[in-house]
PDB file of N, CA and C in Angstrom:
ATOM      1  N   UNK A   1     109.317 100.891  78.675  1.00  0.00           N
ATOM      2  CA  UNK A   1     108.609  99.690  78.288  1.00  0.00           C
ATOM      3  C   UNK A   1     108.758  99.500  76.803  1.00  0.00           C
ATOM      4  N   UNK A   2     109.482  98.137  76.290  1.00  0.00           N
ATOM      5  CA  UNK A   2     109.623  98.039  74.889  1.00  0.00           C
ATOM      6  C   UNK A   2     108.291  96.401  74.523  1.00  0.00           C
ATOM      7  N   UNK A   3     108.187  96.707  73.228  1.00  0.00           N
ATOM      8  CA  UNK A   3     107.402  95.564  72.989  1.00  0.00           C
ATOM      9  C   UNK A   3     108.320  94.610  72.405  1.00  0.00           C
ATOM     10  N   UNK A   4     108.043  93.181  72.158  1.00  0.00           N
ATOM     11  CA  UNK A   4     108.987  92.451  71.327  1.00  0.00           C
ATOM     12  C   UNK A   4     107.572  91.603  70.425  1.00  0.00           C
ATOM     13  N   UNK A   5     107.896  90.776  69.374  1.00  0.00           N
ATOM     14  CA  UNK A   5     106.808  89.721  68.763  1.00  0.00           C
ATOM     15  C   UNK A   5     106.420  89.107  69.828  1.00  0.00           C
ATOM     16  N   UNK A   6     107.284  88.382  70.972  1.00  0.00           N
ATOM     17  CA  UNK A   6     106.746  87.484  71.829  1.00  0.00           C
ATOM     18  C   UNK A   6     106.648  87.984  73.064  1.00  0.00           C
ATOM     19  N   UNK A   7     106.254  89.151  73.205  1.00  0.00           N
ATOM     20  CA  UNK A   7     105.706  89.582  74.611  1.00  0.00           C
ATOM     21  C   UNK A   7     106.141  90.923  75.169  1.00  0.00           C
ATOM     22  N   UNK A   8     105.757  91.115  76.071  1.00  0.00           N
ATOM     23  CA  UNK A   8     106.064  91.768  77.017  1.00  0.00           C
ATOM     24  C   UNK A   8     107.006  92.117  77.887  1.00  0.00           C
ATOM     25  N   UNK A   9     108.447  93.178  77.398  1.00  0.00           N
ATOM     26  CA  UNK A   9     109.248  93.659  77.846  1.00  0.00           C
ATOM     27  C   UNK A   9     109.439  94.939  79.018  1.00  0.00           C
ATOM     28  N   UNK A  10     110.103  94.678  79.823  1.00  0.00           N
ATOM     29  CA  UNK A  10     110.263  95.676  80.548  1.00  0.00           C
ATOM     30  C   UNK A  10     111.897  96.006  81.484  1.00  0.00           C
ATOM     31  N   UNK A  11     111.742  97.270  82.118  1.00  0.00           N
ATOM     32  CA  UNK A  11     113.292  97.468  82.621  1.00  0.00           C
ATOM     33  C   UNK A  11     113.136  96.700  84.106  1.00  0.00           C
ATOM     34  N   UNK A  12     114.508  95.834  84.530  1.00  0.00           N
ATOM     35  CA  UNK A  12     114.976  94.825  85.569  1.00  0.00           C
ATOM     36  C   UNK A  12     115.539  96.473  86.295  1.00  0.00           C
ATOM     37  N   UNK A  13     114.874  96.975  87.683  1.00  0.00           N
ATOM     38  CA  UNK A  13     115.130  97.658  88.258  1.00  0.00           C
ATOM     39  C   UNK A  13     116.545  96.673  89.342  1.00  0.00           C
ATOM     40  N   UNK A  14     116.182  95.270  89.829  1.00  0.00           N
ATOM     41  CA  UNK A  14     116.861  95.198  90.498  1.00  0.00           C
ATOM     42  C   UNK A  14     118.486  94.579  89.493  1.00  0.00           C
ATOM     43  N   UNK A  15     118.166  94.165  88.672  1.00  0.00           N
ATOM     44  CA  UNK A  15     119.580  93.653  87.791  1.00  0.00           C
ATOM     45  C   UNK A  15     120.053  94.838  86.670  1.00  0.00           C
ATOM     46  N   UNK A  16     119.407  95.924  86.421  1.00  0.00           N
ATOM     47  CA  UNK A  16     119.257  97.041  86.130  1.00  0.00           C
ATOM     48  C   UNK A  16     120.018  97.228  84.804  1.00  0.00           C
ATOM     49  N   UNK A  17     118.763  96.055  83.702  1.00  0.00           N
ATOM     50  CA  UNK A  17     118.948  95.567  82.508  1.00  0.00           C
ATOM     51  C   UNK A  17     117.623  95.999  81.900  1.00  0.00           C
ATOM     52  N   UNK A  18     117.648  96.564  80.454  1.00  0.00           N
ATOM     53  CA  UNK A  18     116.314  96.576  79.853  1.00  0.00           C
ATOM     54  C   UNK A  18     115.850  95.718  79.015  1.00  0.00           C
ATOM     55  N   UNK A  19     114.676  95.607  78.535  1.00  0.00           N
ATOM     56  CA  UNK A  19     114.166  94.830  77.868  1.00  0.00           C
ATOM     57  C   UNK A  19     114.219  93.422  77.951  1.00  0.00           C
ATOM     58  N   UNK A  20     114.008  93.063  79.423  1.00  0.00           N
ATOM     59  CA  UNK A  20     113.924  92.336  80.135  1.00  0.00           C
ATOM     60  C   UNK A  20     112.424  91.179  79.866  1.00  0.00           C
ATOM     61  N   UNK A  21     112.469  89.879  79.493  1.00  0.00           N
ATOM     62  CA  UNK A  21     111.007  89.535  78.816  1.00  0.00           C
ATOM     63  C   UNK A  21     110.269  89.315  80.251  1.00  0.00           C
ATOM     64  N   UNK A  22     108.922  89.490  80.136  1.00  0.00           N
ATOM     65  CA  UNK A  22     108.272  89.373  81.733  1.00  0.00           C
ATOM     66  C   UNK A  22     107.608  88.211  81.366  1.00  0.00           C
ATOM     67  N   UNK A  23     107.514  87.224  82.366  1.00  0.00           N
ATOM     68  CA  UNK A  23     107.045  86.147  82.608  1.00  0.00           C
ATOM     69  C   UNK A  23     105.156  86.237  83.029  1.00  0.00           C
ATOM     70  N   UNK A  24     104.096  85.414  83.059  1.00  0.00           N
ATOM     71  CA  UNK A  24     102.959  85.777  83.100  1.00  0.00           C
ATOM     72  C   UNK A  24     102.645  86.782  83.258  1.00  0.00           C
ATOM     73  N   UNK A  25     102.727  88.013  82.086  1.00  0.00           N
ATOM     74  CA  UNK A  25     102.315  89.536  83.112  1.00  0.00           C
ATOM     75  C   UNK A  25     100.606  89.086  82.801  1.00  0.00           C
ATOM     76  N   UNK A  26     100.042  90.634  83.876  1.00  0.00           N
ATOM     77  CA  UNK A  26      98.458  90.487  83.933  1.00  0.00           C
ATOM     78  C   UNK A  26      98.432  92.236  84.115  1.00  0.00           C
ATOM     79  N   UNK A  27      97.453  92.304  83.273  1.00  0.00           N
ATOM     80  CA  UNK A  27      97.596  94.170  82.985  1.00  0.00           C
ATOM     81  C   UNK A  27      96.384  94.844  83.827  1.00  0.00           C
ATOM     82  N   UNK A  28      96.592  95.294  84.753  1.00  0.00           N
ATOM     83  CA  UNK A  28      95.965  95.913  85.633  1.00  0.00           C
ATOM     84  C   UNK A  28      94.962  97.563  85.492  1.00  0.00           C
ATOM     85  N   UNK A  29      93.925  97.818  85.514  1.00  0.00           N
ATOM     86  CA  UNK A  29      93.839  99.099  84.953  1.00  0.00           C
ATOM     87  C   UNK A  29      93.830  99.670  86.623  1.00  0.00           C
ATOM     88  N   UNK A  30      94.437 101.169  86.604  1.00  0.00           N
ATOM     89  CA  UNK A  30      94.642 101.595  88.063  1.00  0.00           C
ATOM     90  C   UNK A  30      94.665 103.126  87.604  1.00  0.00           C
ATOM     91  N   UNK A  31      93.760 104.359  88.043  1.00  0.00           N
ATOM     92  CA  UNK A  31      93.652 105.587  88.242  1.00  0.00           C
ATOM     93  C   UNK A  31      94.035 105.690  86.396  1.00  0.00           C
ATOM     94  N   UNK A  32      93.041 105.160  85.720  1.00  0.00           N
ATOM     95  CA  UNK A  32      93.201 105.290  84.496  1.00  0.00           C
ATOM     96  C   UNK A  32      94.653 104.925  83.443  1.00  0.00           C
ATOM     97  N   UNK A  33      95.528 104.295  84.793  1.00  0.00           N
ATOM     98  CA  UNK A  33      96.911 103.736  83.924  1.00  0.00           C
ATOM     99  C   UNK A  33      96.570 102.084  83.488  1.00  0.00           C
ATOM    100  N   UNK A  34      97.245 101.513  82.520  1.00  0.00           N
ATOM    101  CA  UNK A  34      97.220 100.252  82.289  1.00  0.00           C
ATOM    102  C   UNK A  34      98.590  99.906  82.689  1.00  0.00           C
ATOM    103  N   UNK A  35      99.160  98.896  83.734  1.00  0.00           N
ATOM    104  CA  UNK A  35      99.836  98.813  84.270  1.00  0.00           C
ATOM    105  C   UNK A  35     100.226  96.963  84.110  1.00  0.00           C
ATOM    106  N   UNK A  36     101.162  96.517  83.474  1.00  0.00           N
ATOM    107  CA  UNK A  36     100.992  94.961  83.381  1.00  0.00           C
ATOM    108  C   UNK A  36     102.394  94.713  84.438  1.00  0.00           C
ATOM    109  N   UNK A  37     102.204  93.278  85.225  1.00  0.00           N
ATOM    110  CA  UNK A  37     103.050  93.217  86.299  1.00  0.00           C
ATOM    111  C   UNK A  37     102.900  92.216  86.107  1.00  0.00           C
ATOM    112  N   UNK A  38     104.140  91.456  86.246  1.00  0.00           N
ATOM    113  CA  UNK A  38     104.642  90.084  85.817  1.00  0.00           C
ATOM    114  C   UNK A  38     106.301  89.922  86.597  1.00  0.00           C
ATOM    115  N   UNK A  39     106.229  89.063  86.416  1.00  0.00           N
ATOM    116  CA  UNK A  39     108.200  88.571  87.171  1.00  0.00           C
ATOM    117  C   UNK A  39     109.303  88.300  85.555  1.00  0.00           C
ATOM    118  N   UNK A  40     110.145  88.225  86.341  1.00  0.00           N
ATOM    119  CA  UNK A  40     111.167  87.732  85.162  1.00  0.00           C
ATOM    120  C   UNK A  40     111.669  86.552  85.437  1.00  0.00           C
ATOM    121  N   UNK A  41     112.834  85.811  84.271  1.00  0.00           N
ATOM    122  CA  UNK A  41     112.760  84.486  84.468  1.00  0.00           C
ATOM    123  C   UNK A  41     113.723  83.977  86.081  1.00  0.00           C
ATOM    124  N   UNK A  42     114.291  85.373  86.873  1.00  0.00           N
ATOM    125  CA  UNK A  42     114.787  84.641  87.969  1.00  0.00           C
ATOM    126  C   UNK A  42     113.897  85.303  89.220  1.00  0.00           C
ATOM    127  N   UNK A  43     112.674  85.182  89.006  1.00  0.00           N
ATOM    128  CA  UNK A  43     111.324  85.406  90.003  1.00  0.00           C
ATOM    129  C   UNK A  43     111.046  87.013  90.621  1.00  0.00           C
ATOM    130  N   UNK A  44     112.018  88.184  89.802  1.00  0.00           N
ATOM    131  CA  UNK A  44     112.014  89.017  90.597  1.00  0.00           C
ATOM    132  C   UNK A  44     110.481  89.885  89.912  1.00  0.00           C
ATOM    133  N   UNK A  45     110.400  90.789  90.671  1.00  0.00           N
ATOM    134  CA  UNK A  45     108.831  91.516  90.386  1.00  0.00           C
ATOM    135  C   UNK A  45     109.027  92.671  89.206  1.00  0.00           C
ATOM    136  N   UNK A  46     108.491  92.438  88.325  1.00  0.00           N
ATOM    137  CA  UNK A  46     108.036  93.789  87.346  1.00  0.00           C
ATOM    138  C   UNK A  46     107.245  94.870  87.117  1.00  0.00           C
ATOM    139  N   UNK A  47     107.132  95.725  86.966  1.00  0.00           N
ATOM    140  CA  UNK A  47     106.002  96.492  85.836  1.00  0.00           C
ATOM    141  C   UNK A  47     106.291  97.396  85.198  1.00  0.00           C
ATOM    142  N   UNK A  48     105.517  97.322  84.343  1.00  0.00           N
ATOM    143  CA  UNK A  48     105.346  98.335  82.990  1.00  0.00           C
ATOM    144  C   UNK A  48     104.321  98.875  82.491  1.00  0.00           C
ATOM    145  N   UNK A  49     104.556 100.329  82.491  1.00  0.00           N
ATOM    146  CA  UNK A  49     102.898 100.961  82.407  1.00  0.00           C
ATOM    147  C   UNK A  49     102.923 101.449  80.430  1.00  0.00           C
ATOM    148  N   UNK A  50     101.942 101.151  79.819  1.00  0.00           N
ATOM    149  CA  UNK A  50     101.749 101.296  79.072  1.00  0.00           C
ATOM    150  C   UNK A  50      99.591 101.702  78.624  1.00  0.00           C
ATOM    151  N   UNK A  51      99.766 102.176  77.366  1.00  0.00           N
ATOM    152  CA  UNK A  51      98.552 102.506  77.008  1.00  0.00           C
ATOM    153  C   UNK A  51      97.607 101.669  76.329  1.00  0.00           C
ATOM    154  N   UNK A  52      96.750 102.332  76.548  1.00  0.00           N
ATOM    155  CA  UNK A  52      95.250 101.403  76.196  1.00  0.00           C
ATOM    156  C   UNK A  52      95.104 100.671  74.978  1.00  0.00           C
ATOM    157  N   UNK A  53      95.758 101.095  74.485  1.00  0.00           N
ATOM    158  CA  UNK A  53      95.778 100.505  72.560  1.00  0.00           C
ATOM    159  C   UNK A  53      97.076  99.222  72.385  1.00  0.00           C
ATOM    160  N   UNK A  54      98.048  99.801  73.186  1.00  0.00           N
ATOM    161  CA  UNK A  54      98.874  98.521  73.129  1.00  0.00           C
ATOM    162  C   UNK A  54      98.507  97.485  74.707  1.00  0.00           C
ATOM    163  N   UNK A  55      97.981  97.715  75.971  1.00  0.00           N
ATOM    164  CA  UNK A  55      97.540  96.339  76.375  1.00  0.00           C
ATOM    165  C   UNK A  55      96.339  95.787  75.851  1.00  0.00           C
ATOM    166  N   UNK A  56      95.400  96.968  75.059  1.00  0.00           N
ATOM    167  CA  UNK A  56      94.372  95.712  74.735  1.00  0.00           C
ATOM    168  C   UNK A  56      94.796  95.212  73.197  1.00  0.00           C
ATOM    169  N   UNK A  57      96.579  94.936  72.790  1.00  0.00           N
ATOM    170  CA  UNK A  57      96.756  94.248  71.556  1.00  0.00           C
ATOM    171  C   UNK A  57      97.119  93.355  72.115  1.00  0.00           C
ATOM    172  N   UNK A  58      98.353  93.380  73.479  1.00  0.00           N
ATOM    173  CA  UNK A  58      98.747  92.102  74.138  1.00  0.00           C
ATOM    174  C   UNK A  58      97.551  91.525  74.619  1.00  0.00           C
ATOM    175  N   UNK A  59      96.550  91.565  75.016  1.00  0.00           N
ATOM    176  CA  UNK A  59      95.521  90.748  75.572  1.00  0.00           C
ATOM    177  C   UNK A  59      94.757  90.296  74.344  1.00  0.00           C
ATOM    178  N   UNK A  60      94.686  90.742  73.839  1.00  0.00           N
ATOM    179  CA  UNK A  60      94.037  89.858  71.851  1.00  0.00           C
ATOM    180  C   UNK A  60      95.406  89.347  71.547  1.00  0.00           C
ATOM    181  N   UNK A  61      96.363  89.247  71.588  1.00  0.00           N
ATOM    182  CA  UNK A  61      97.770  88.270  71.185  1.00  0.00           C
ATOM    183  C   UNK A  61      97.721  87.239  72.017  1.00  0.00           C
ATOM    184  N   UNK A  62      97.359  87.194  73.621  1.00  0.00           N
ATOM    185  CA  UNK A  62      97.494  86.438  74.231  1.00  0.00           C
ATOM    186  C   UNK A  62      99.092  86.540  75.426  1.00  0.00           C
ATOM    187  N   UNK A  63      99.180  87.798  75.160  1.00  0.00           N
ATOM    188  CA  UNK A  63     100.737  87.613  75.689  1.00  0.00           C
ATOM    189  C   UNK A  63     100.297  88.063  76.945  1.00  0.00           C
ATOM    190  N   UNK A  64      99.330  88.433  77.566  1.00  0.00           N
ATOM    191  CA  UNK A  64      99.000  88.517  78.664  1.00  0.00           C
ATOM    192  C   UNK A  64      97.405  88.423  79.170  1.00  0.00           C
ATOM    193  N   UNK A  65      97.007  88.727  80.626  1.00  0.00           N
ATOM    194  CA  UNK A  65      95.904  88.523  81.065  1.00  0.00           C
ATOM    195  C   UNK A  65      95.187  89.395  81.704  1.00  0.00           C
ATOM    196  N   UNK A  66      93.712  89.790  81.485  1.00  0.00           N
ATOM    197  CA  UNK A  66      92.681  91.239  82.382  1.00  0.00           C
ATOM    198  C   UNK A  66      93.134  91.071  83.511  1.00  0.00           C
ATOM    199  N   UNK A  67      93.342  91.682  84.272  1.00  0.00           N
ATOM    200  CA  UNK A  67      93.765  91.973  85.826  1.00  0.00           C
ATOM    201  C   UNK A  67      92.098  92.625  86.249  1.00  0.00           C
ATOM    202  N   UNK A  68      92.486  93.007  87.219  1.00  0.00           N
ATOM    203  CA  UNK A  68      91.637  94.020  87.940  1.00  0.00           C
ATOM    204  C   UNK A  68      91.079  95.394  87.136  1.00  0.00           C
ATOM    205  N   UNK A  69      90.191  96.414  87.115  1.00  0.00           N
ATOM    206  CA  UNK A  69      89.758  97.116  86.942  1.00  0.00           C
ATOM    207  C   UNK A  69      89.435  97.691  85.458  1.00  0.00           C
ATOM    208  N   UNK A  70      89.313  96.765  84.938  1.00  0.00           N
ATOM    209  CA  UNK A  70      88.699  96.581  83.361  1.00  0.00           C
ATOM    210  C   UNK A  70      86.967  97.023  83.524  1.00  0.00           C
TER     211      UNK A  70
END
């Protein structure tokens, strides 16, 4: 999982490209992971697990949205 200024990057398992920009992610908290899941720009499914300090900077940036288990 890489960050960029404008969002939220992650690896394209199925085109199996990195730093891939994710389209609406929404960061999920799950068994203590922060997990943001979003599509890319040709609809396929993402995620990227990252830590507590960097999703709650994307969610004060706006580059993404609280999911579930906050």
């Amino acid at each position: 999982m890489a960050t960029t200024g404008s969002g939220i990057t992650a690896y394209s398992v199925k085109t199996k490209t990195k730093n891939v920009p994710m389209i609406d992610p929404v960061i999920d908290v799950k068994s203590g992971r922060y997990i943001a899941s979003g599509k890319d720009s040709a609809g396929n499914k993402m995620s990227a697990i990252m830590s507590k300090a960097t999703a709650e900077e994307h969610i004060k940036k706006g580059n993404a949205k609280k999911g579930t288990g906050w």
